[in-house]
N, C-alpha and C. Protein backbone atom coordinates (compact mmCIF):
# COMPACT_ATOMS: atom_id res chain seq x y z
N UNK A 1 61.20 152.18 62.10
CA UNK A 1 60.91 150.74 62.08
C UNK A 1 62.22 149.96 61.97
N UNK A 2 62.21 149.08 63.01
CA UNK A 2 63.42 147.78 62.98
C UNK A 2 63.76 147.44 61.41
N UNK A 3 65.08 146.81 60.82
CA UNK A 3 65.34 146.30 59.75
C UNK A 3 64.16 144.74 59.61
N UNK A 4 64.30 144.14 60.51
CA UNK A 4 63.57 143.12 60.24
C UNK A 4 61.58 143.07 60.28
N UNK A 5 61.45 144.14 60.86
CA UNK A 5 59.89 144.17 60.26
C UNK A 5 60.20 145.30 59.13
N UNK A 6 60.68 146.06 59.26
CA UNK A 6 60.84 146.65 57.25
C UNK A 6 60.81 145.80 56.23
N UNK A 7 61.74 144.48 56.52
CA UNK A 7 61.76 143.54 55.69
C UNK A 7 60.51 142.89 55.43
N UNK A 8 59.92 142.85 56.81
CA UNK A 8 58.24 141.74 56.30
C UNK A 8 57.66 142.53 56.13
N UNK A 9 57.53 144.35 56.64
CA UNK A 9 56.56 145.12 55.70
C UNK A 9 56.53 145.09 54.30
N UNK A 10 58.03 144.69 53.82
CA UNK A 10 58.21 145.10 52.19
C UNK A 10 57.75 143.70 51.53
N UNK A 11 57.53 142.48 52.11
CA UNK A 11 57.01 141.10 51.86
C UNK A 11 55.49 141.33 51.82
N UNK A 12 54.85 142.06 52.55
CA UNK A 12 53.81 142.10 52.79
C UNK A 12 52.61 142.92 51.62
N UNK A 13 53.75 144.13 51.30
CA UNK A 13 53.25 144.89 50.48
C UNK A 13 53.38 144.67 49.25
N UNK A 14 54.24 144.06 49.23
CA UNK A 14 54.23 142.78 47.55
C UNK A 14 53.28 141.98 47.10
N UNK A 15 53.11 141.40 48.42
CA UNK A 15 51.63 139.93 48.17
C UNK A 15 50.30 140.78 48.27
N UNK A 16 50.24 142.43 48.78
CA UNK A 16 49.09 142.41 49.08
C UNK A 16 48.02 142.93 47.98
N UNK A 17 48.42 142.76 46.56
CA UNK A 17 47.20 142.71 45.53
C UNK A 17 47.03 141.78 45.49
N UNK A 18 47.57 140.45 45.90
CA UNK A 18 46.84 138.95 45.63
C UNK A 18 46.80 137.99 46.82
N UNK A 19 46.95 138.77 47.73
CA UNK A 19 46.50 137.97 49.42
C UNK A 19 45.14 137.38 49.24
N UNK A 20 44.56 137.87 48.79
CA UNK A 20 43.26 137.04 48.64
C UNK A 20 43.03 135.88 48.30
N UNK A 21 43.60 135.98 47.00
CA UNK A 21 44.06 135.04 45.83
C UNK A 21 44.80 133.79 46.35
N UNK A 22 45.86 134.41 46.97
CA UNK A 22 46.76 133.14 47.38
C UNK A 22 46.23 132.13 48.77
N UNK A 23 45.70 132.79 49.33
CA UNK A 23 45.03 132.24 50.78
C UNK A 23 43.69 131.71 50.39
N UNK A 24 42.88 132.19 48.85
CA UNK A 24 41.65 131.57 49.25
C UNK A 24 40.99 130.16 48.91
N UNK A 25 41.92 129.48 48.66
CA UNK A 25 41.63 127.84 49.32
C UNK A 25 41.44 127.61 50.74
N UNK A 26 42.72 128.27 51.13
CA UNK A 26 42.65 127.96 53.19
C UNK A 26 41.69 128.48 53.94
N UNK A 27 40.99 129.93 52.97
CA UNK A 27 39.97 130.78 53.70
C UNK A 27 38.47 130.13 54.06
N UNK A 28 38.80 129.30 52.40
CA UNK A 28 37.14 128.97 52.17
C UNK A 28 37.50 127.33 53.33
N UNK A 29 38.11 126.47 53.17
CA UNK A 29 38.24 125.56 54.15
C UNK A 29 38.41 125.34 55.52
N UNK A 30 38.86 126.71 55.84
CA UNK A 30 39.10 126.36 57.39
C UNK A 30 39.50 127.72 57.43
N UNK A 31 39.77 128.83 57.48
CA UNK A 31 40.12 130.32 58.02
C UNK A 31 39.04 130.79 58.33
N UNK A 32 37.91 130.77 57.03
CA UNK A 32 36.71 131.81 57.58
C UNK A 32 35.77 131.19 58.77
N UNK A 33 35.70 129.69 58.85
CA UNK A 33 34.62 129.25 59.62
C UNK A 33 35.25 129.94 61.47
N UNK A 34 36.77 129.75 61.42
CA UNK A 34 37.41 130.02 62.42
C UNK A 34 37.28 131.41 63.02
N UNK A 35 37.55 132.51 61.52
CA UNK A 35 37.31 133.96 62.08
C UNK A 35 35.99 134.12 62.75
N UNK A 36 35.00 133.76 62.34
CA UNK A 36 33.66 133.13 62.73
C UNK A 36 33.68 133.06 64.29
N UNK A 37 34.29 132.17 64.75
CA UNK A 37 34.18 131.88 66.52
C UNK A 37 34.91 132.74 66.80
N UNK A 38 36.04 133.23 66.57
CA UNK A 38 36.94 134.36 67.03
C UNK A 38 36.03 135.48 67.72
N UNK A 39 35.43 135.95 66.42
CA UNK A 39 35.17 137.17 66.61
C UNK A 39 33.20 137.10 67.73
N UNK A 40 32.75 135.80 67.48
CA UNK A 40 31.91 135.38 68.85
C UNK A 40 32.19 135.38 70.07
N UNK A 41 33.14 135.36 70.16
CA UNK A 41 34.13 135.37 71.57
C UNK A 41 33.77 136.73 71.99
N UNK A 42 33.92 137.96 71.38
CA UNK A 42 33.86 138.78 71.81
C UNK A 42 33.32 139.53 72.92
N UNK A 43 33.71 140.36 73.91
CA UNK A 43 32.64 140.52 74.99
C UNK A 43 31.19 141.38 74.54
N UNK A 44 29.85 140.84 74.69
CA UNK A 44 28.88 141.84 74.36
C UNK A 44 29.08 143.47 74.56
N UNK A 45 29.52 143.44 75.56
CA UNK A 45 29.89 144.82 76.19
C UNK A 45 31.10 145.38 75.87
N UNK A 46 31.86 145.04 74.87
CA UNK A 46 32.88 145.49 74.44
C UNK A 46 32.79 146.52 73.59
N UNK A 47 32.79 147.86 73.95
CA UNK A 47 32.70 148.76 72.85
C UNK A 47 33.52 149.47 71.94
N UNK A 48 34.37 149.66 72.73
CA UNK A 48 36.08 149.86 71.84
C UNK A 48 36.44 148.71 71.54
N UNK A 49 36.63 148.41 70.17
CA UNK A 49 37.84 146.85 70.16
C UNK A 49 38.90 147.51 68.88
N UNK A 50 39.86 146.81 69.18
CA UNK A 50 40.94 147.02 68.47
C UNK A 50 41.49 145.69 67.81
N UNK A 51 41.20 145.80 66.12
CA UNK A 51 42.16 144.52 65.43
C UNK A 51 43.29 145.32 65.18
N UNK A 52 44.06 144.06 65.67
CA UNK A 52 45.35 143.95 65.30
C UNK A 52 45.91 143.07 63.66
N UNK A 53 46.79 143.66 62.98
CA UNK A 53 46.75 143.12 61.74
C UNK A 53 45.45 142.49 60.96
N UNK A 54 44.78 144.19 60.54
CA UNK A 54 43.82 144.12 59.15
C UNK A 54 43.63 143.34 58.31
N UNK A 55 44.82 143.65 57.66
CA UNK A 55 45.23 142.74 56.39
C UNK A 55 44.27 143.76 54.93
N UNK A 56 43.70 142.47 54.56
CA UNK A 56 42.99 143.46 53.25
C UNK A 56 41.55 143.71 53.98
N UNK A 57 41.34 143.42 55.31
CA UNK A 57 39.45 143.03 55.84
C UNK A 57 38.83 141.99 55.43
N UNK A 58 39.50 141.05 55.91
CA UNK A 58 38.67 139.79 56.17
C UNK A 58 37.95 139.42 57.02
N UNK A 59 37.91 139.78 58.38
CA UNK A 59 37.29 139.90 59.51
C UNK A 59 36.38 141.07 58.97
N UNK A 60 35.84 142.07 58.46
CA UNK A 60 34.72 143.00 58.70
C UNK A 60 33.57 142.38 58.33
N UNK A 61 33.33 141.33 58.11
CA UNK A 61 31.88 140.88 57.92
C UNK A 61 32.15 140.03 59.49
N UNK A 62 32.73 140.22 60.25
CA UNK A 62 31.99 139.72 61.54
C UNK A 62 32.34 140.85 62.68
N UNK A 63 32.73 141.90 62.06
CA UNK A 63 32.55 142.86 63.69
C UNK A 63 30.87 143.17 64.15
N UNK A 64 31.02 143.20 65.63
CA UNK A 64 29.74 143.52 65.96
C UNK A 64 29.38 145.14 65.55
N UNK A 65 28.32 145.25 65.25
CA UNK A 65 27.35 146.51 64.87
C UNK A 65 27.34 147.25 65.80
N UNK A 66 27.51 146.37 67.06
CA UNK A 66 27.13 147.94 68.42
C UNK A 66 28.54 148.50 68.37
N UNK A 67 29.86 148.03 68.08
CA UNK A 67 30.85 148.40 68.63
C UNK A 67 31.49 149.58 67.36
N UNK A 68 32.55 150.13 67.95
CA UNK A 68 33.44 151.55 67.63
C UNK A 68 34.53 150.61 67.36
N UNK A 69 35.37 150.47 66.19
CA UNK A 69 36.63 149.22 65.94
C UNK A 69 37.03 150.50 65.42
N UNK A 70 38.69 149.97 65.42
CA UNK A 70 40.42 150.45 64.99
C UNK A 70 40.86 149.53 64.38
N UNK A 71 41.11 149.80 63.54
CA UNK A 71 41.57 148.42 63.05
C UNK A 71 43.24 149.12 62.60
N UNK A 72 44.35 148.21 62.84
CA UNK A 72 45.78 148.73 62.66
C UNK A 72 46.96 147.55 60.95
N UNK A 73 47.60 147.92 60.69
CA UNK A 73 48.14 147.19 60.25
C UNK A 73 49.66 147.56 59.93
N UNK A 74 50.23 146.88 59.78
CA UNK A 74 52.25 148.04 59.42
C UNK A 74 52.40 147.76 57.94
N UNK A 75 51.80 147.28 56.97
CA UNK A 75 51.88 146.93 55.77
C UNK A 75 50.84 148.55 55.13
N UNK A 76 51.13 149.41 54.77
CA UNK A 76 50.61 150.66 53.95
C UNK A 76 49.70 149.78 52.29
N UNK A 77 50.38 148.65 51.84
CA UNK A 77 49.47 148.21 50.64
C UNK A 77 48.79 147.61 51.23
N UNK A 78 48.58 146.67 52.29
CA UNK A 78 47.48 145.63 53.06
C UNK A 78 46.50 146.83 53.64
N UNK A 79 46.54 147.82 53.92
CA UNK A 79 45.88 148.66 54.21
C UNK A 79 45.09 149.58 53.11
N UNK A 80 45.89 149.59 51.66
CA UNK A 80 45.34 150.35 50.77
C UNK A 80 44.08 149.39 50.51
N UNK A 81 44.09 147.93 50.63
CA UNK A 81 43.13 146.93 50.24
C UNK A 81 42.22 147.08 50.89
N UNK A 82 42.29 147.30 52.11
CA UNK A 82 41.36 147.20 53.34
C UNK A 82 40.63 148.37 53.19
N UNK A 83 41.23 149.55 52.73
CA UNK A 83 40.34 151.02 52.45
C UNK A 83 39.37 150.42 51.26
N UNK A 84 39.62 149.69 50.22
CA UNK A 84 38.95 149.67 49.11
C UNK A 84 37.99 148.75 49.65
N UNK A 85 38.28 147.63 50.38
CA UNK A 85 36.90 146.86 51.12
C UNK A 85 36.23 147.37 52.36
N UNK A 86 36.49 148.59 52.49
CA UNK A 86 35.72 149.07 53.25
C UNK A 86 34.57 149.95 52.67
N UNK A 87 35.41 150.43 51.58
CA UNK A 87 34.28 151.58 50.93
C UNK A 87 33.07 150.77 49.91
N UNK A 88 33.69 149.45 49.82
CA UNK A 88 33.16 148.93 49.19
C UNK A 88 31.41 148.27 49.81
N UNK A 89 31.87 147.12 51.34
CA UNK A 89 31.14 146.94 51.95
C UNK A 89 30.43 147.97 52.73
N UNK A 90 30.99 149.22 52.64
CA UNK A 90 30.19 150.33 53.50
C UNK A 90 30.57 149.67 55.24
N UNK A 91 31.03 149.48 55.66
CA UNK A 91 31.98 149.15 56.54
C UNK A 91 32.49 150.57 57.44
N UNK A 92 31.90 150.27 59.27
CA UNK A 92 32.42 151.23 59.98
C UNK A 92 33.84 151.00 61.02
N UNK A 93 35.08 151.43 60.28
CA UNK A 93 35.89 151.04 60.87
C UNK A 93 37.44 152.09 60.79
N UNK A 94 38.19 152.41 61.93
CA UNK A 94 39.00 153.15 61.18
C UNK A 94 40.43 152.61 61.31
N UNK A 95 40.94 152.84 60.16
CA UNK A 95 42.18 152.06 59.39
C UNK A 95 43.42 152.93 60.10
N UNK A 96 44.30 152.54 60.72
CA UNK A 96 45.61 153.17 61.13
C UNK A 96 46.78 152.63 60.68
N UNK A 97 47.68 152.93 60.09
CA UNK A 97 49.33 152.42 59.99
C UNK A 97 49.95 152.19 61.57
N UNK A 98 50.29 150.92 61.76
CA UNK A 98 51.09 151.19 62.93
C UNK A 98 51.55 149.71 63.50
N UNK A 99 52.65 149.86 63.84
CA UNK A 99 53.37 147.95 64.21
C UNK A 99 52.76 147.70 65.63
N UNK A 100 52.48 146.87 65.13
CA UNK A 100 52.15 146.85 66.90
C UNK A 100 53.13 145.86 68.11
N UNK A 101 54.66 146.30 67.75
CA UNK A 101 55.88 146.34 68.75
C UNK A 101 55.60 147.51 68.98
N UNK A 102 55.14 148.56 68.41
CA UNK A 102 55.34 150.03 69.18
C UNK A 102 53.46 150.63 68.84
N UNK A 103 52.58 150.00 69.60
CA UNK A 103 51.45 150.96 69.28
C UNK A 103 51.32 152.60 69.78
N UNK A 104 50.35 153.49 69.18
CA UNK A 104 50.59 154.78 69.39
C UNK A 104 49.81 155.30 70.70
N UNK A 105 48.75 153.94 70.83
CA UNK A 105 47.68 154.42 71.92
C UNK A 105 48.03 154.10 73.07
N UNK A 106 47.18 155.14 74.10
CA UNK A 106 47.36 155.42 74.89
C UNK A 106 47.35 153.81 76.06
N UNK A 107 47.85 153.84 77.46
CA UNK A 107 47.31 152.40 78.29
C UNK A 107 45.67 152.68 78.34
N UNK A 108 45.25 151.16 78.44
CA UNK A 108 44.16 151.04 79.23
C UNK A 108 42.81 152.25 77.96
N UNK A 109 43.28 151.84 76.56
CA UNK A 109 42.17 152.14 75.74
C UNK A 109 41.25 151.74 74.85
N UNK A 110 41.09 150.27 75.31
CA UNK A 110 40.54 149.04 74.73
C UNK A 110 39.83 148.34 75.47
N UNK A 111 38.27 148.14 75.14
CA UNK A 111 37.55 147.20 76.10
C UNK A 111 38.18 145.86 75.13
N UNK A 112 38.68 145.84 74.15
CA UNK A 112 38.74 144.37 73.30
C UNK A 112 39.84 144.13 72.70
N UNK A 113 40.91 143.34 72.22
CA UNK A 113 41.75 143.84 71.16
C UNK A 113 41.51 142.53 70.60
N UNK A 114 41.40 142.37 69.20
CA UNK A 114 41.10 141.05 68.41
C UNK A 114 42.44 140.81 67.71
N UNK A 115 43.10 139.87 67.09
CA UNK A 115 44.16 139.65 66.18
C UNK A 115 43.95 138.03 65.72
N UNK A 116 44.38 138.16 64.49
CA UNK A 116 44.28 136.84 63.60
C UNK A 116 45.32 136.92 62.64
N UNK A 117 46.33 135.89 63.05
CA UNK A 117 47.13 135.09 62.24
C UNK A 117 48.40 136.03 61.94
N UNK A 118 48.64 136.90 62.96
CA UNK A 118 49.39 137.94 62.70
C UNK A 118 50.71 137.80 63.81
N UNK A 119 50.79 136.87 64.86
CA UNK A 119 52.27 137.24 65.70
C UNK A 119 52.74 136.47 64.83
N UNK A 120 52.82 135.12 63.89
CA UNK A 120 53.68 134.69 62.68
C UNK A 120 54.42 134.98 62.29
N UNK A 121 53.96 136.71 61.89
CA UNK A 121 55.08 137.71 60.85
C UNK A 121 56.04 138.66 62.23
N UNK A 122 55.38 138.79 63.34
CA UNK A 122 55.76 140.03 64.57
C UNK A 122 57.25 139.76 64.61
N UNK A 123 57.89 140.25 64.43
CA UNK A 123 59.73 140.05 64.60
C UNK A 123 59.55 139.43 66.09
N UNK A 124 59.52 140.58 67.39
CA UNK A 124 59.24 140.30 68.55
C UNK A 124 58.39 139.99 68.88
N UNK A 125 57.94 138.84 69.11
CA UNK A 125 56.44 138.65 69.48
C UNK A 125 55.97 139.10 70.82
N UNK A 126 56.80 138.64 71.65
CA UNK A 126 56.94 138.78 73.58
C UNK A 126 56.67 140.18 73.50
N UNK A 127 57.73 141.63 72.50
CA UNK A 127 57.28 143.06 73.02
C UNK A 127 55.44 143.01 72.43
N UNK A 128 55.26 142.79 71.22
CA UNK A 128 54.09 143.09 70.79
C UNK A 128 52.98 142.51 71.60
N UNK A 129 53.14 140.96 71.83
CA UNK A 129 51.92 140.88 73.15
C UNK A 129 51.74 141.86 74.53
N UNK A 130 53.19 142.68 74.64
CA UNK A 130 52.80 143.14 75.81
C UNK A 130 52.56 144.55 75.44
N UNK A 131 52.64 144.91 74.45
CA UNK A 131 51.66 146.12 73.44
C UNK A 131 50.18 146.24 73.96
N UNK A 132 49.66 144.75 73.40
CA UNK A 132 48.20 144.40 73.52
C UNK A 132 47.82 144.47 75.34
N UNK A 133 49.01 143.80 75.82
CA UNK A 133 48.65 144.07 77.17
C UNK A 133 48.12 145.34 77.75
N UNK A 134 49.29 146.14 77.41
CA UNK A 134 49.17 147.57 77.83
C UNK A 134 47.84 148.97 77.66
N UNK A 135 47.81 148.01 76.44
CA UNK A 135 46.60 149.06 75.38
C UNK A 135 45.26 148.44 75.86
N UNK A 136 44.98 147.13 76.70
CA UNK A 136 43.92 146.67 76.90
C UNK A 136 43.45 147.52 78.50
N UNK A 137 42.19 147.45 78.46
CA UNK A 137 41.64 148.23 79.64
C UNK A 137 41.58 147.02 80.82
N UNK A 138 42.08 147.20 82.08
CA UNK A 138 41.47 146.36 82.94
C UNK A 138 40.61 145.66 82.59
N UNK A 139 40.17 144.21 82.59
CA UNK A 139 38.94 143.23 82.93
C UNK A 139 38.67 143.54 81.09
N UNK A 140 39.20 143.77 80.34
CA UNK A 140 39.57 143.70 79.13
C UNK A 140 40.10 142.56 78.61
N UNK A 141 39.62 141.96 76.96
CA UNK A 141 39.78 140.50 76.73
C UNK A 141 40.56 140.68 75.30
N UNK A 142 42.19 139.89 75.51
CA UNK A 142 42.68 139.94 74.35
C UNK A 142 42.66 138.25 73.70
N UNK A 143 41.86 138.53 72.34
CA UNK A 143 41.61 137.26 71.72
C UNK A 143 42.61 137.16 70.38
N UNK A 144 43.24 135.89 70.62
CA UNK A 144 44.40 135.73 68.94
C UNK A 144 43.36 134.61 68.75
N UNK A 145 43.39 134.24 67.27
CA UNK A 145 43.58 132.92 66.54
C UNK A 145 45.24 133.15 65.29
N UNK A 146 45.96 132.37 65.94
CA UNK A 146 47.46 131.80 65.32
C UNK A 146 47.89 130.75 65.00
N UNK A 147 48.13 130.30 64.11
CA UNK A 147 48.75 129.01 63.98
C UNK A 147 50.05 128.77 64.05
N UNK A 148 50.19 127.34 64.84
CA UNK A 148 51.16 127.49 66.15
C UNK A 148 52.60 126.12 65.64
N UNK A 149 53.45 125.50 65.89
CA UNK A 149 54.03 125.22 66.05
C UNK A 149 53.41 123.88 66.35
N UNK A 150 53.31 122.69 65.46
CA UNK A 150 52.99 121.73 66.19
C UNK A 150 53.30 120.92 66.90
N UNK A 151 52.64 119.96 67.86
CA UNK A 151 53.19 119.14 69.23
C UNK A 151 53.91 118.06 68.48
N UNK A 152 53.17 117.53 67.40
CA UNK A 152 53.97 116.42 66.69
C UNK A 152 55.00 116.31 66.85
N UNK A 153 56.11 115.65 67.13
CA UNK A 153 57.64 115.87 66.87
C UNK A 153 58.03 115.75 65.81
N UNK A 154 57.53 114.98 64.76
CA UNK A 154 58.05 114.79 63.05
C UNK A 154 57.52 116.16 62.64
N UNK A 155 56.40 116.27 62.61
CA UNK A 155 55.69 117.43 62.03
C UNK A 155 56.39 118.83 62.32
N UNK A 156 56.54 118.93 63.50
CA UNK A 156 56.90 119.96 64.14
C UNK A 156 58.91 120.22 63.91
N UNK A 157 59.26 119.06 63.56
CA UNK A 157 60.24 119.16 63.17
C UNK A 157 60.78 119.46 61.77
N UNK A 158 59.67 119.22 60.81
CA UNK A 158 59.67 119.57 59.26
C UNK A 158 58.89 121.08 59.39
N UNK A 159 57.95 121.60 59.94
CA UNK A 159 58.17 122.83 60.11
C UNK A 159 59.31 123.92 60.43
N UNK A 160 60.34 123.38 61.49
CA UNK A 160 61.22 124.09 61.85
C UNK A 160 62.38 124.08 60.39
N UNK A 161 62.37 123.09 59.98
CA UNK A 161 63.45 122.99 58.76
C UNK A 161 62.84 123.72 57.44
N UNK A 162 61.15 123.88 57.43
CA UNK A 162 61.06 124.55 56.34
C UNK A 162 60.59 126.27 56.45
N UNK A 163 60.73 126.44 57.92
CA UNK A 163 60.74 127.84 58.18
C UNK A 163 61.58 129.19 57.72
N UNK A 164 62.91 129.03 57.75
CA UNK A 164 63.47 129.86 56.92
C UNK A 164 62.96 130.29 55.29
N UNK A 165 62.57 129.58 55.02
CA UNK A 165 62.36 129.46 53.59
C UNK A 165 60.85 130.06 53.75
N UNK A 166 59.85 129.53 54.37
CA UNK A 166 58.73 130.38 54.21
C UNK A 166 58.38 131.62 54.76
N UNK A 167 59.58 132.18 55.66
CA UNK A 167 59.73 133.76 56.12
C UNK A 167 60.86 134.48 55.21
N UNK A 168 61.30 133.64 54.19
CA UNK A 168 62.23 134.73 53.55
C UNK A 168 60.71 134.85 51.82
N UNK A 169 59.75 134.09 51.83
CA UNK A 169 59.01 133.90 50.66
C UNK A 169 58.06 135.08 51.30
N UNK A 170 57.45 134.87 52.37
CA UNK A 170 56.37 135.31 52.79
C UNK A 170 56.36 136.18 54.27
N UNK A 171 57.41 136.05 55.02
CA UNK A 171 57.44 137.15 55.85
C UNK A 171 56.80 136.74 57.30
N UNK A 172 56.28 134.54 56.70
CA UNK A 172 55.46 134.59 58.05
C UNK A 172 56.77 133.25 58.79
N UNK A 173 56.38 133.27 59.86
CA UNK A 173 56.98 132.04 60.69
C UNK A 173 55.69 130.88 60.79
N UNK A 174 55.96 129.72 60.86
CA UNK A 174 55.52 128.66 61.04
C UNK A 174 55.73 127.55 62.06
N UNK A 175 56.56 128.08 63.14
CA UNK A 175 56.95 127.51 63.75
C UNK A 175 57.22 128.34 65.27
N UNK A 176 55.80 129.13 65.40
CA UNK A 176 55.73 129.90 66.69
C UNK A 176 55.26 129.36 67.99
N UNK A 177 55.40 129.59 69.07
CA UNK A 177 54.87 128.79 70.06
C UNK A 177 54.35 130.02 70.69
N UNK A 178 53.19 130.23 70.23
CA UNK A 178 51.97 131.53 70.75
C UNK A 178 51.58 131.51 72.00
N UNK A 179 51.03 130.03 71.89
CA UNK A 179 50.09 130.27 73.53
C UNK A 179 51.34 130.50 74.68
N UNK A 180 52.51 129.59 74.41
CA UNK A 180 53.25 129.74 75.52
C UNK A 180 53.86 131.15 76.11
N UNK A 181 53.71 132.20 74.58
CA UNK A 181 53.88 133.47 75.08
C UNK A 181 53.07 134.03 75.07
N UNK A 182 51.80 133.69 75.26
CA UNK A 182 51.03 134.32 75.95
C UNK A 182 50.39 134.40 77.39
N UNK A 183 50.80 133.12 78.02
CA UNK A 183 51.02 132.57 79.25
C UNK A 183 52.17 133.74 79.83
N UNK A 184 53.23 133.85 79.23
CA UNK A 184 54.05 134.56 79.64
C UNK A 184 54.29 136.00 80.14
N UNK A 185 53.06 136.45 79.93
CA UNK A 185 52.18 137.82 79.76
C UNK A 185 51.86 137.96 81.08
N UNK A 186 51.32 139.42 81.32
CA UNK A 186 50.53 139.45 82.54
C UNK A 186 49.31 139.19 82.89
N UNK A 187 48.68 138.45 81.71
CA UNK A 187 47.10 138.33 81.86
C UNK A 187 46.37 137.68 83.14
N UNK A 188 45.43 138.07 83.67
CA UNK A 188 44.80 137.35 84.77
C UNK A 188 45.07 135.70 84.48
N UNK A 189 44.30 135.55 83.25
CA UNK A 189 44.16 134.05 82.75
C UNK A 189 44.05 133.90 81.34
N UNK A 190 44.61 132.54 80.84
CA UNK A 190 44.70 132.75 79.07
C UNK A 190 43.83 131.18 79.39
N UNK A 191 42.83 131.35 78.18
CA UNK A 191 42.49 129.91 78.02
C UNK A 191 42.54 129.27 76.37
N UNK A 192 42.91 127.97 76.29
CA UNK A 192 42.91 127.81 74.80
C UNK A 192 41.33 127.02 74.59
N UNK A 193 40.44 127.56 73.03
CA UNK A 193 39.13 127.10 72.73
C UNK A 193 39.30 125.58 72.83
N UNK A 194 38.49 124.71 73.30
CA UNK A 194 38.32 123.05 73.44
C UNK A 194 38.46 122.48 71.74
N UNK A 195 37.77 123.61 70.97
CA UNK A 195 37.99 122.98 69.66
C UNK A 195 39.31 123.14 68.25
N UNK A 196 40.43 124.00 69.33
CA UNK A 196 41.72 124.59 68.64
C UNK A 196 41.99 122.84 68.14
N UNK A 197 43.17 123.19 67.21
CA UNK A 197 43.45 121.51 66.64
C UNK A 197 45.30 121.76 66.81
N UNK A 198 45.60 121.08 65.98
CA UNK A 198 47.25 121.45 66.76
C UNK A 198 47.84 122.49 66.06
N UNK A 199 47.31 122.80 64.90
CA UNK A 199 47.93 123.80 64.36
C UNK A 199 47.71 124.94 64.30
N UNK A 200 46.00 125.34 64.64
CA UNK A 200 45.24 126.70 64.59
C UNK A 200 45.05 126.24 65.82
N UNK A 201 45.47 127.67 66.51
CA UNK A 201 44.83 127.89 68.22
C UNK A 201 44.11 128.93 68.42
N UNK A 202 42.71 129.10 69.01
CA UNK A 202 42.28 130.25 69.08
C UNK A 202 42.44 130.15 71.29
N UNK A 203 43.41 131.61 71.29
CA UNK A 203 43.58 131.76 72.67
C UNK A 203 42.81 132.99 73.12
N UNK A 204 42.06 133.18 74.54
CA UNK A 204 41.54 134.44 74.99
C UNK A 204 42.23 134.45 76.26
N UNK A 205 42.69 135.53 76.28
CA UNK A 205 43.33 136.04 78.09
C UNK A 205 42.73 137.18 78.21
N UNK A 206 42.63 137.34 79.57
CA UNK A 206 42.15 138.43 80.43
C UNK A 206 42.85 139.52 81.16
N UNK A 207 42.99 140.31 80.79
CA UNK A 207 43.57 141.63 82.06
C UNK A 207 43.21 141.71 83.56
């Protein structure tokens, strides 16, 4: 692993007995209603899906029941959490270590790949979307919700000045411009949801 995702693995695995804790104002206000449509998006017919960045399992109360999920994460304590809420909810899902700048699977082994709130922390974001590219099956649908970099120019400009500081605290960036690299991708087509706002975007592209 690169020095600089070692670094946000070792950020990651610090916060992750109280990730809960610290996020759950934002969860209960506006994260969970969001994971909510995310994971509606999904294709019915999607039977393999793959999340990208677990976390502790916040998303497992909305995977679909018909489907076979992977769920990945590069943080080993965000993952020890996610084992304990799995055994807990009785939850069918299987947990892997793995960055996803370098996933282990094979091309073209995903009818789905889901991710939430996770290219933020990705050192490279550009290699890791084209991770998801690769790992997605033809006519295969990769769905993010990220929060993005806002259009504001004041706003967006007090983000950029207080970014250093909240990736050396927390490991995440705040000042990403997602959709545009995801445009940048090979996807057939990326579309952003009508109801994204400027700061949470939920994007779906196509293989």
């Amino acid at each position: 692993m690169k020095p600089d995702s070692q670094n946000i693995q070792q950020r990651y695995d610090r916060i992750a007995p109280y990730f809960e804790m610290l996020e759950a104002v934002m969860e209960g206000l506006f994260f969970k209603s969001w994971r909510k449509r995310l994971w509606e998006k999904v294709d019915v017919d999607a039977y393999h899906i793959l999340e990208v960045g677990v976390g502790t399992g916040k998303n497992f109360a909305y995977y679909p029941a018909y489907a076979r999920i992977t769920a990945i994460d590069f943080s080993p304590a965000m993952l020890k959490q996610a084992a304990i809420k799995r055994e807990r909810k009785q939850v069918l899902v299987e947990l892997e270590a793995m960055d996803v700048q370098s996933l282990y699977f094979a091309d073209n082994s995903f009818d789905a790949v889901v991710v939430s709130f996770v290219f933020c922390s990705v050192p490279l974001p550009l290699k890791g979307l084209k991770e998801l590219y690769r790992v997605c099956k033809p006519g295969g649908q990769v769905l993010l919700l990220e929060h993005v970099l806002s259009s504001r120019p004041v706003l967006a400009g007090i983000m950029n000045l207080l970014n250093p500081v909240i990736v050396r605290l927390f490991g995440a960036n705040i000042n990403r411009n997602t959709v545009k690299n995801v445009q940048s991708c090979a996807f057939e087509w990326v579309r952003v949801d009508e109801r994204s706002g400027d700061l949470i975007k939920l994007i779906e592209a196509r293989k």
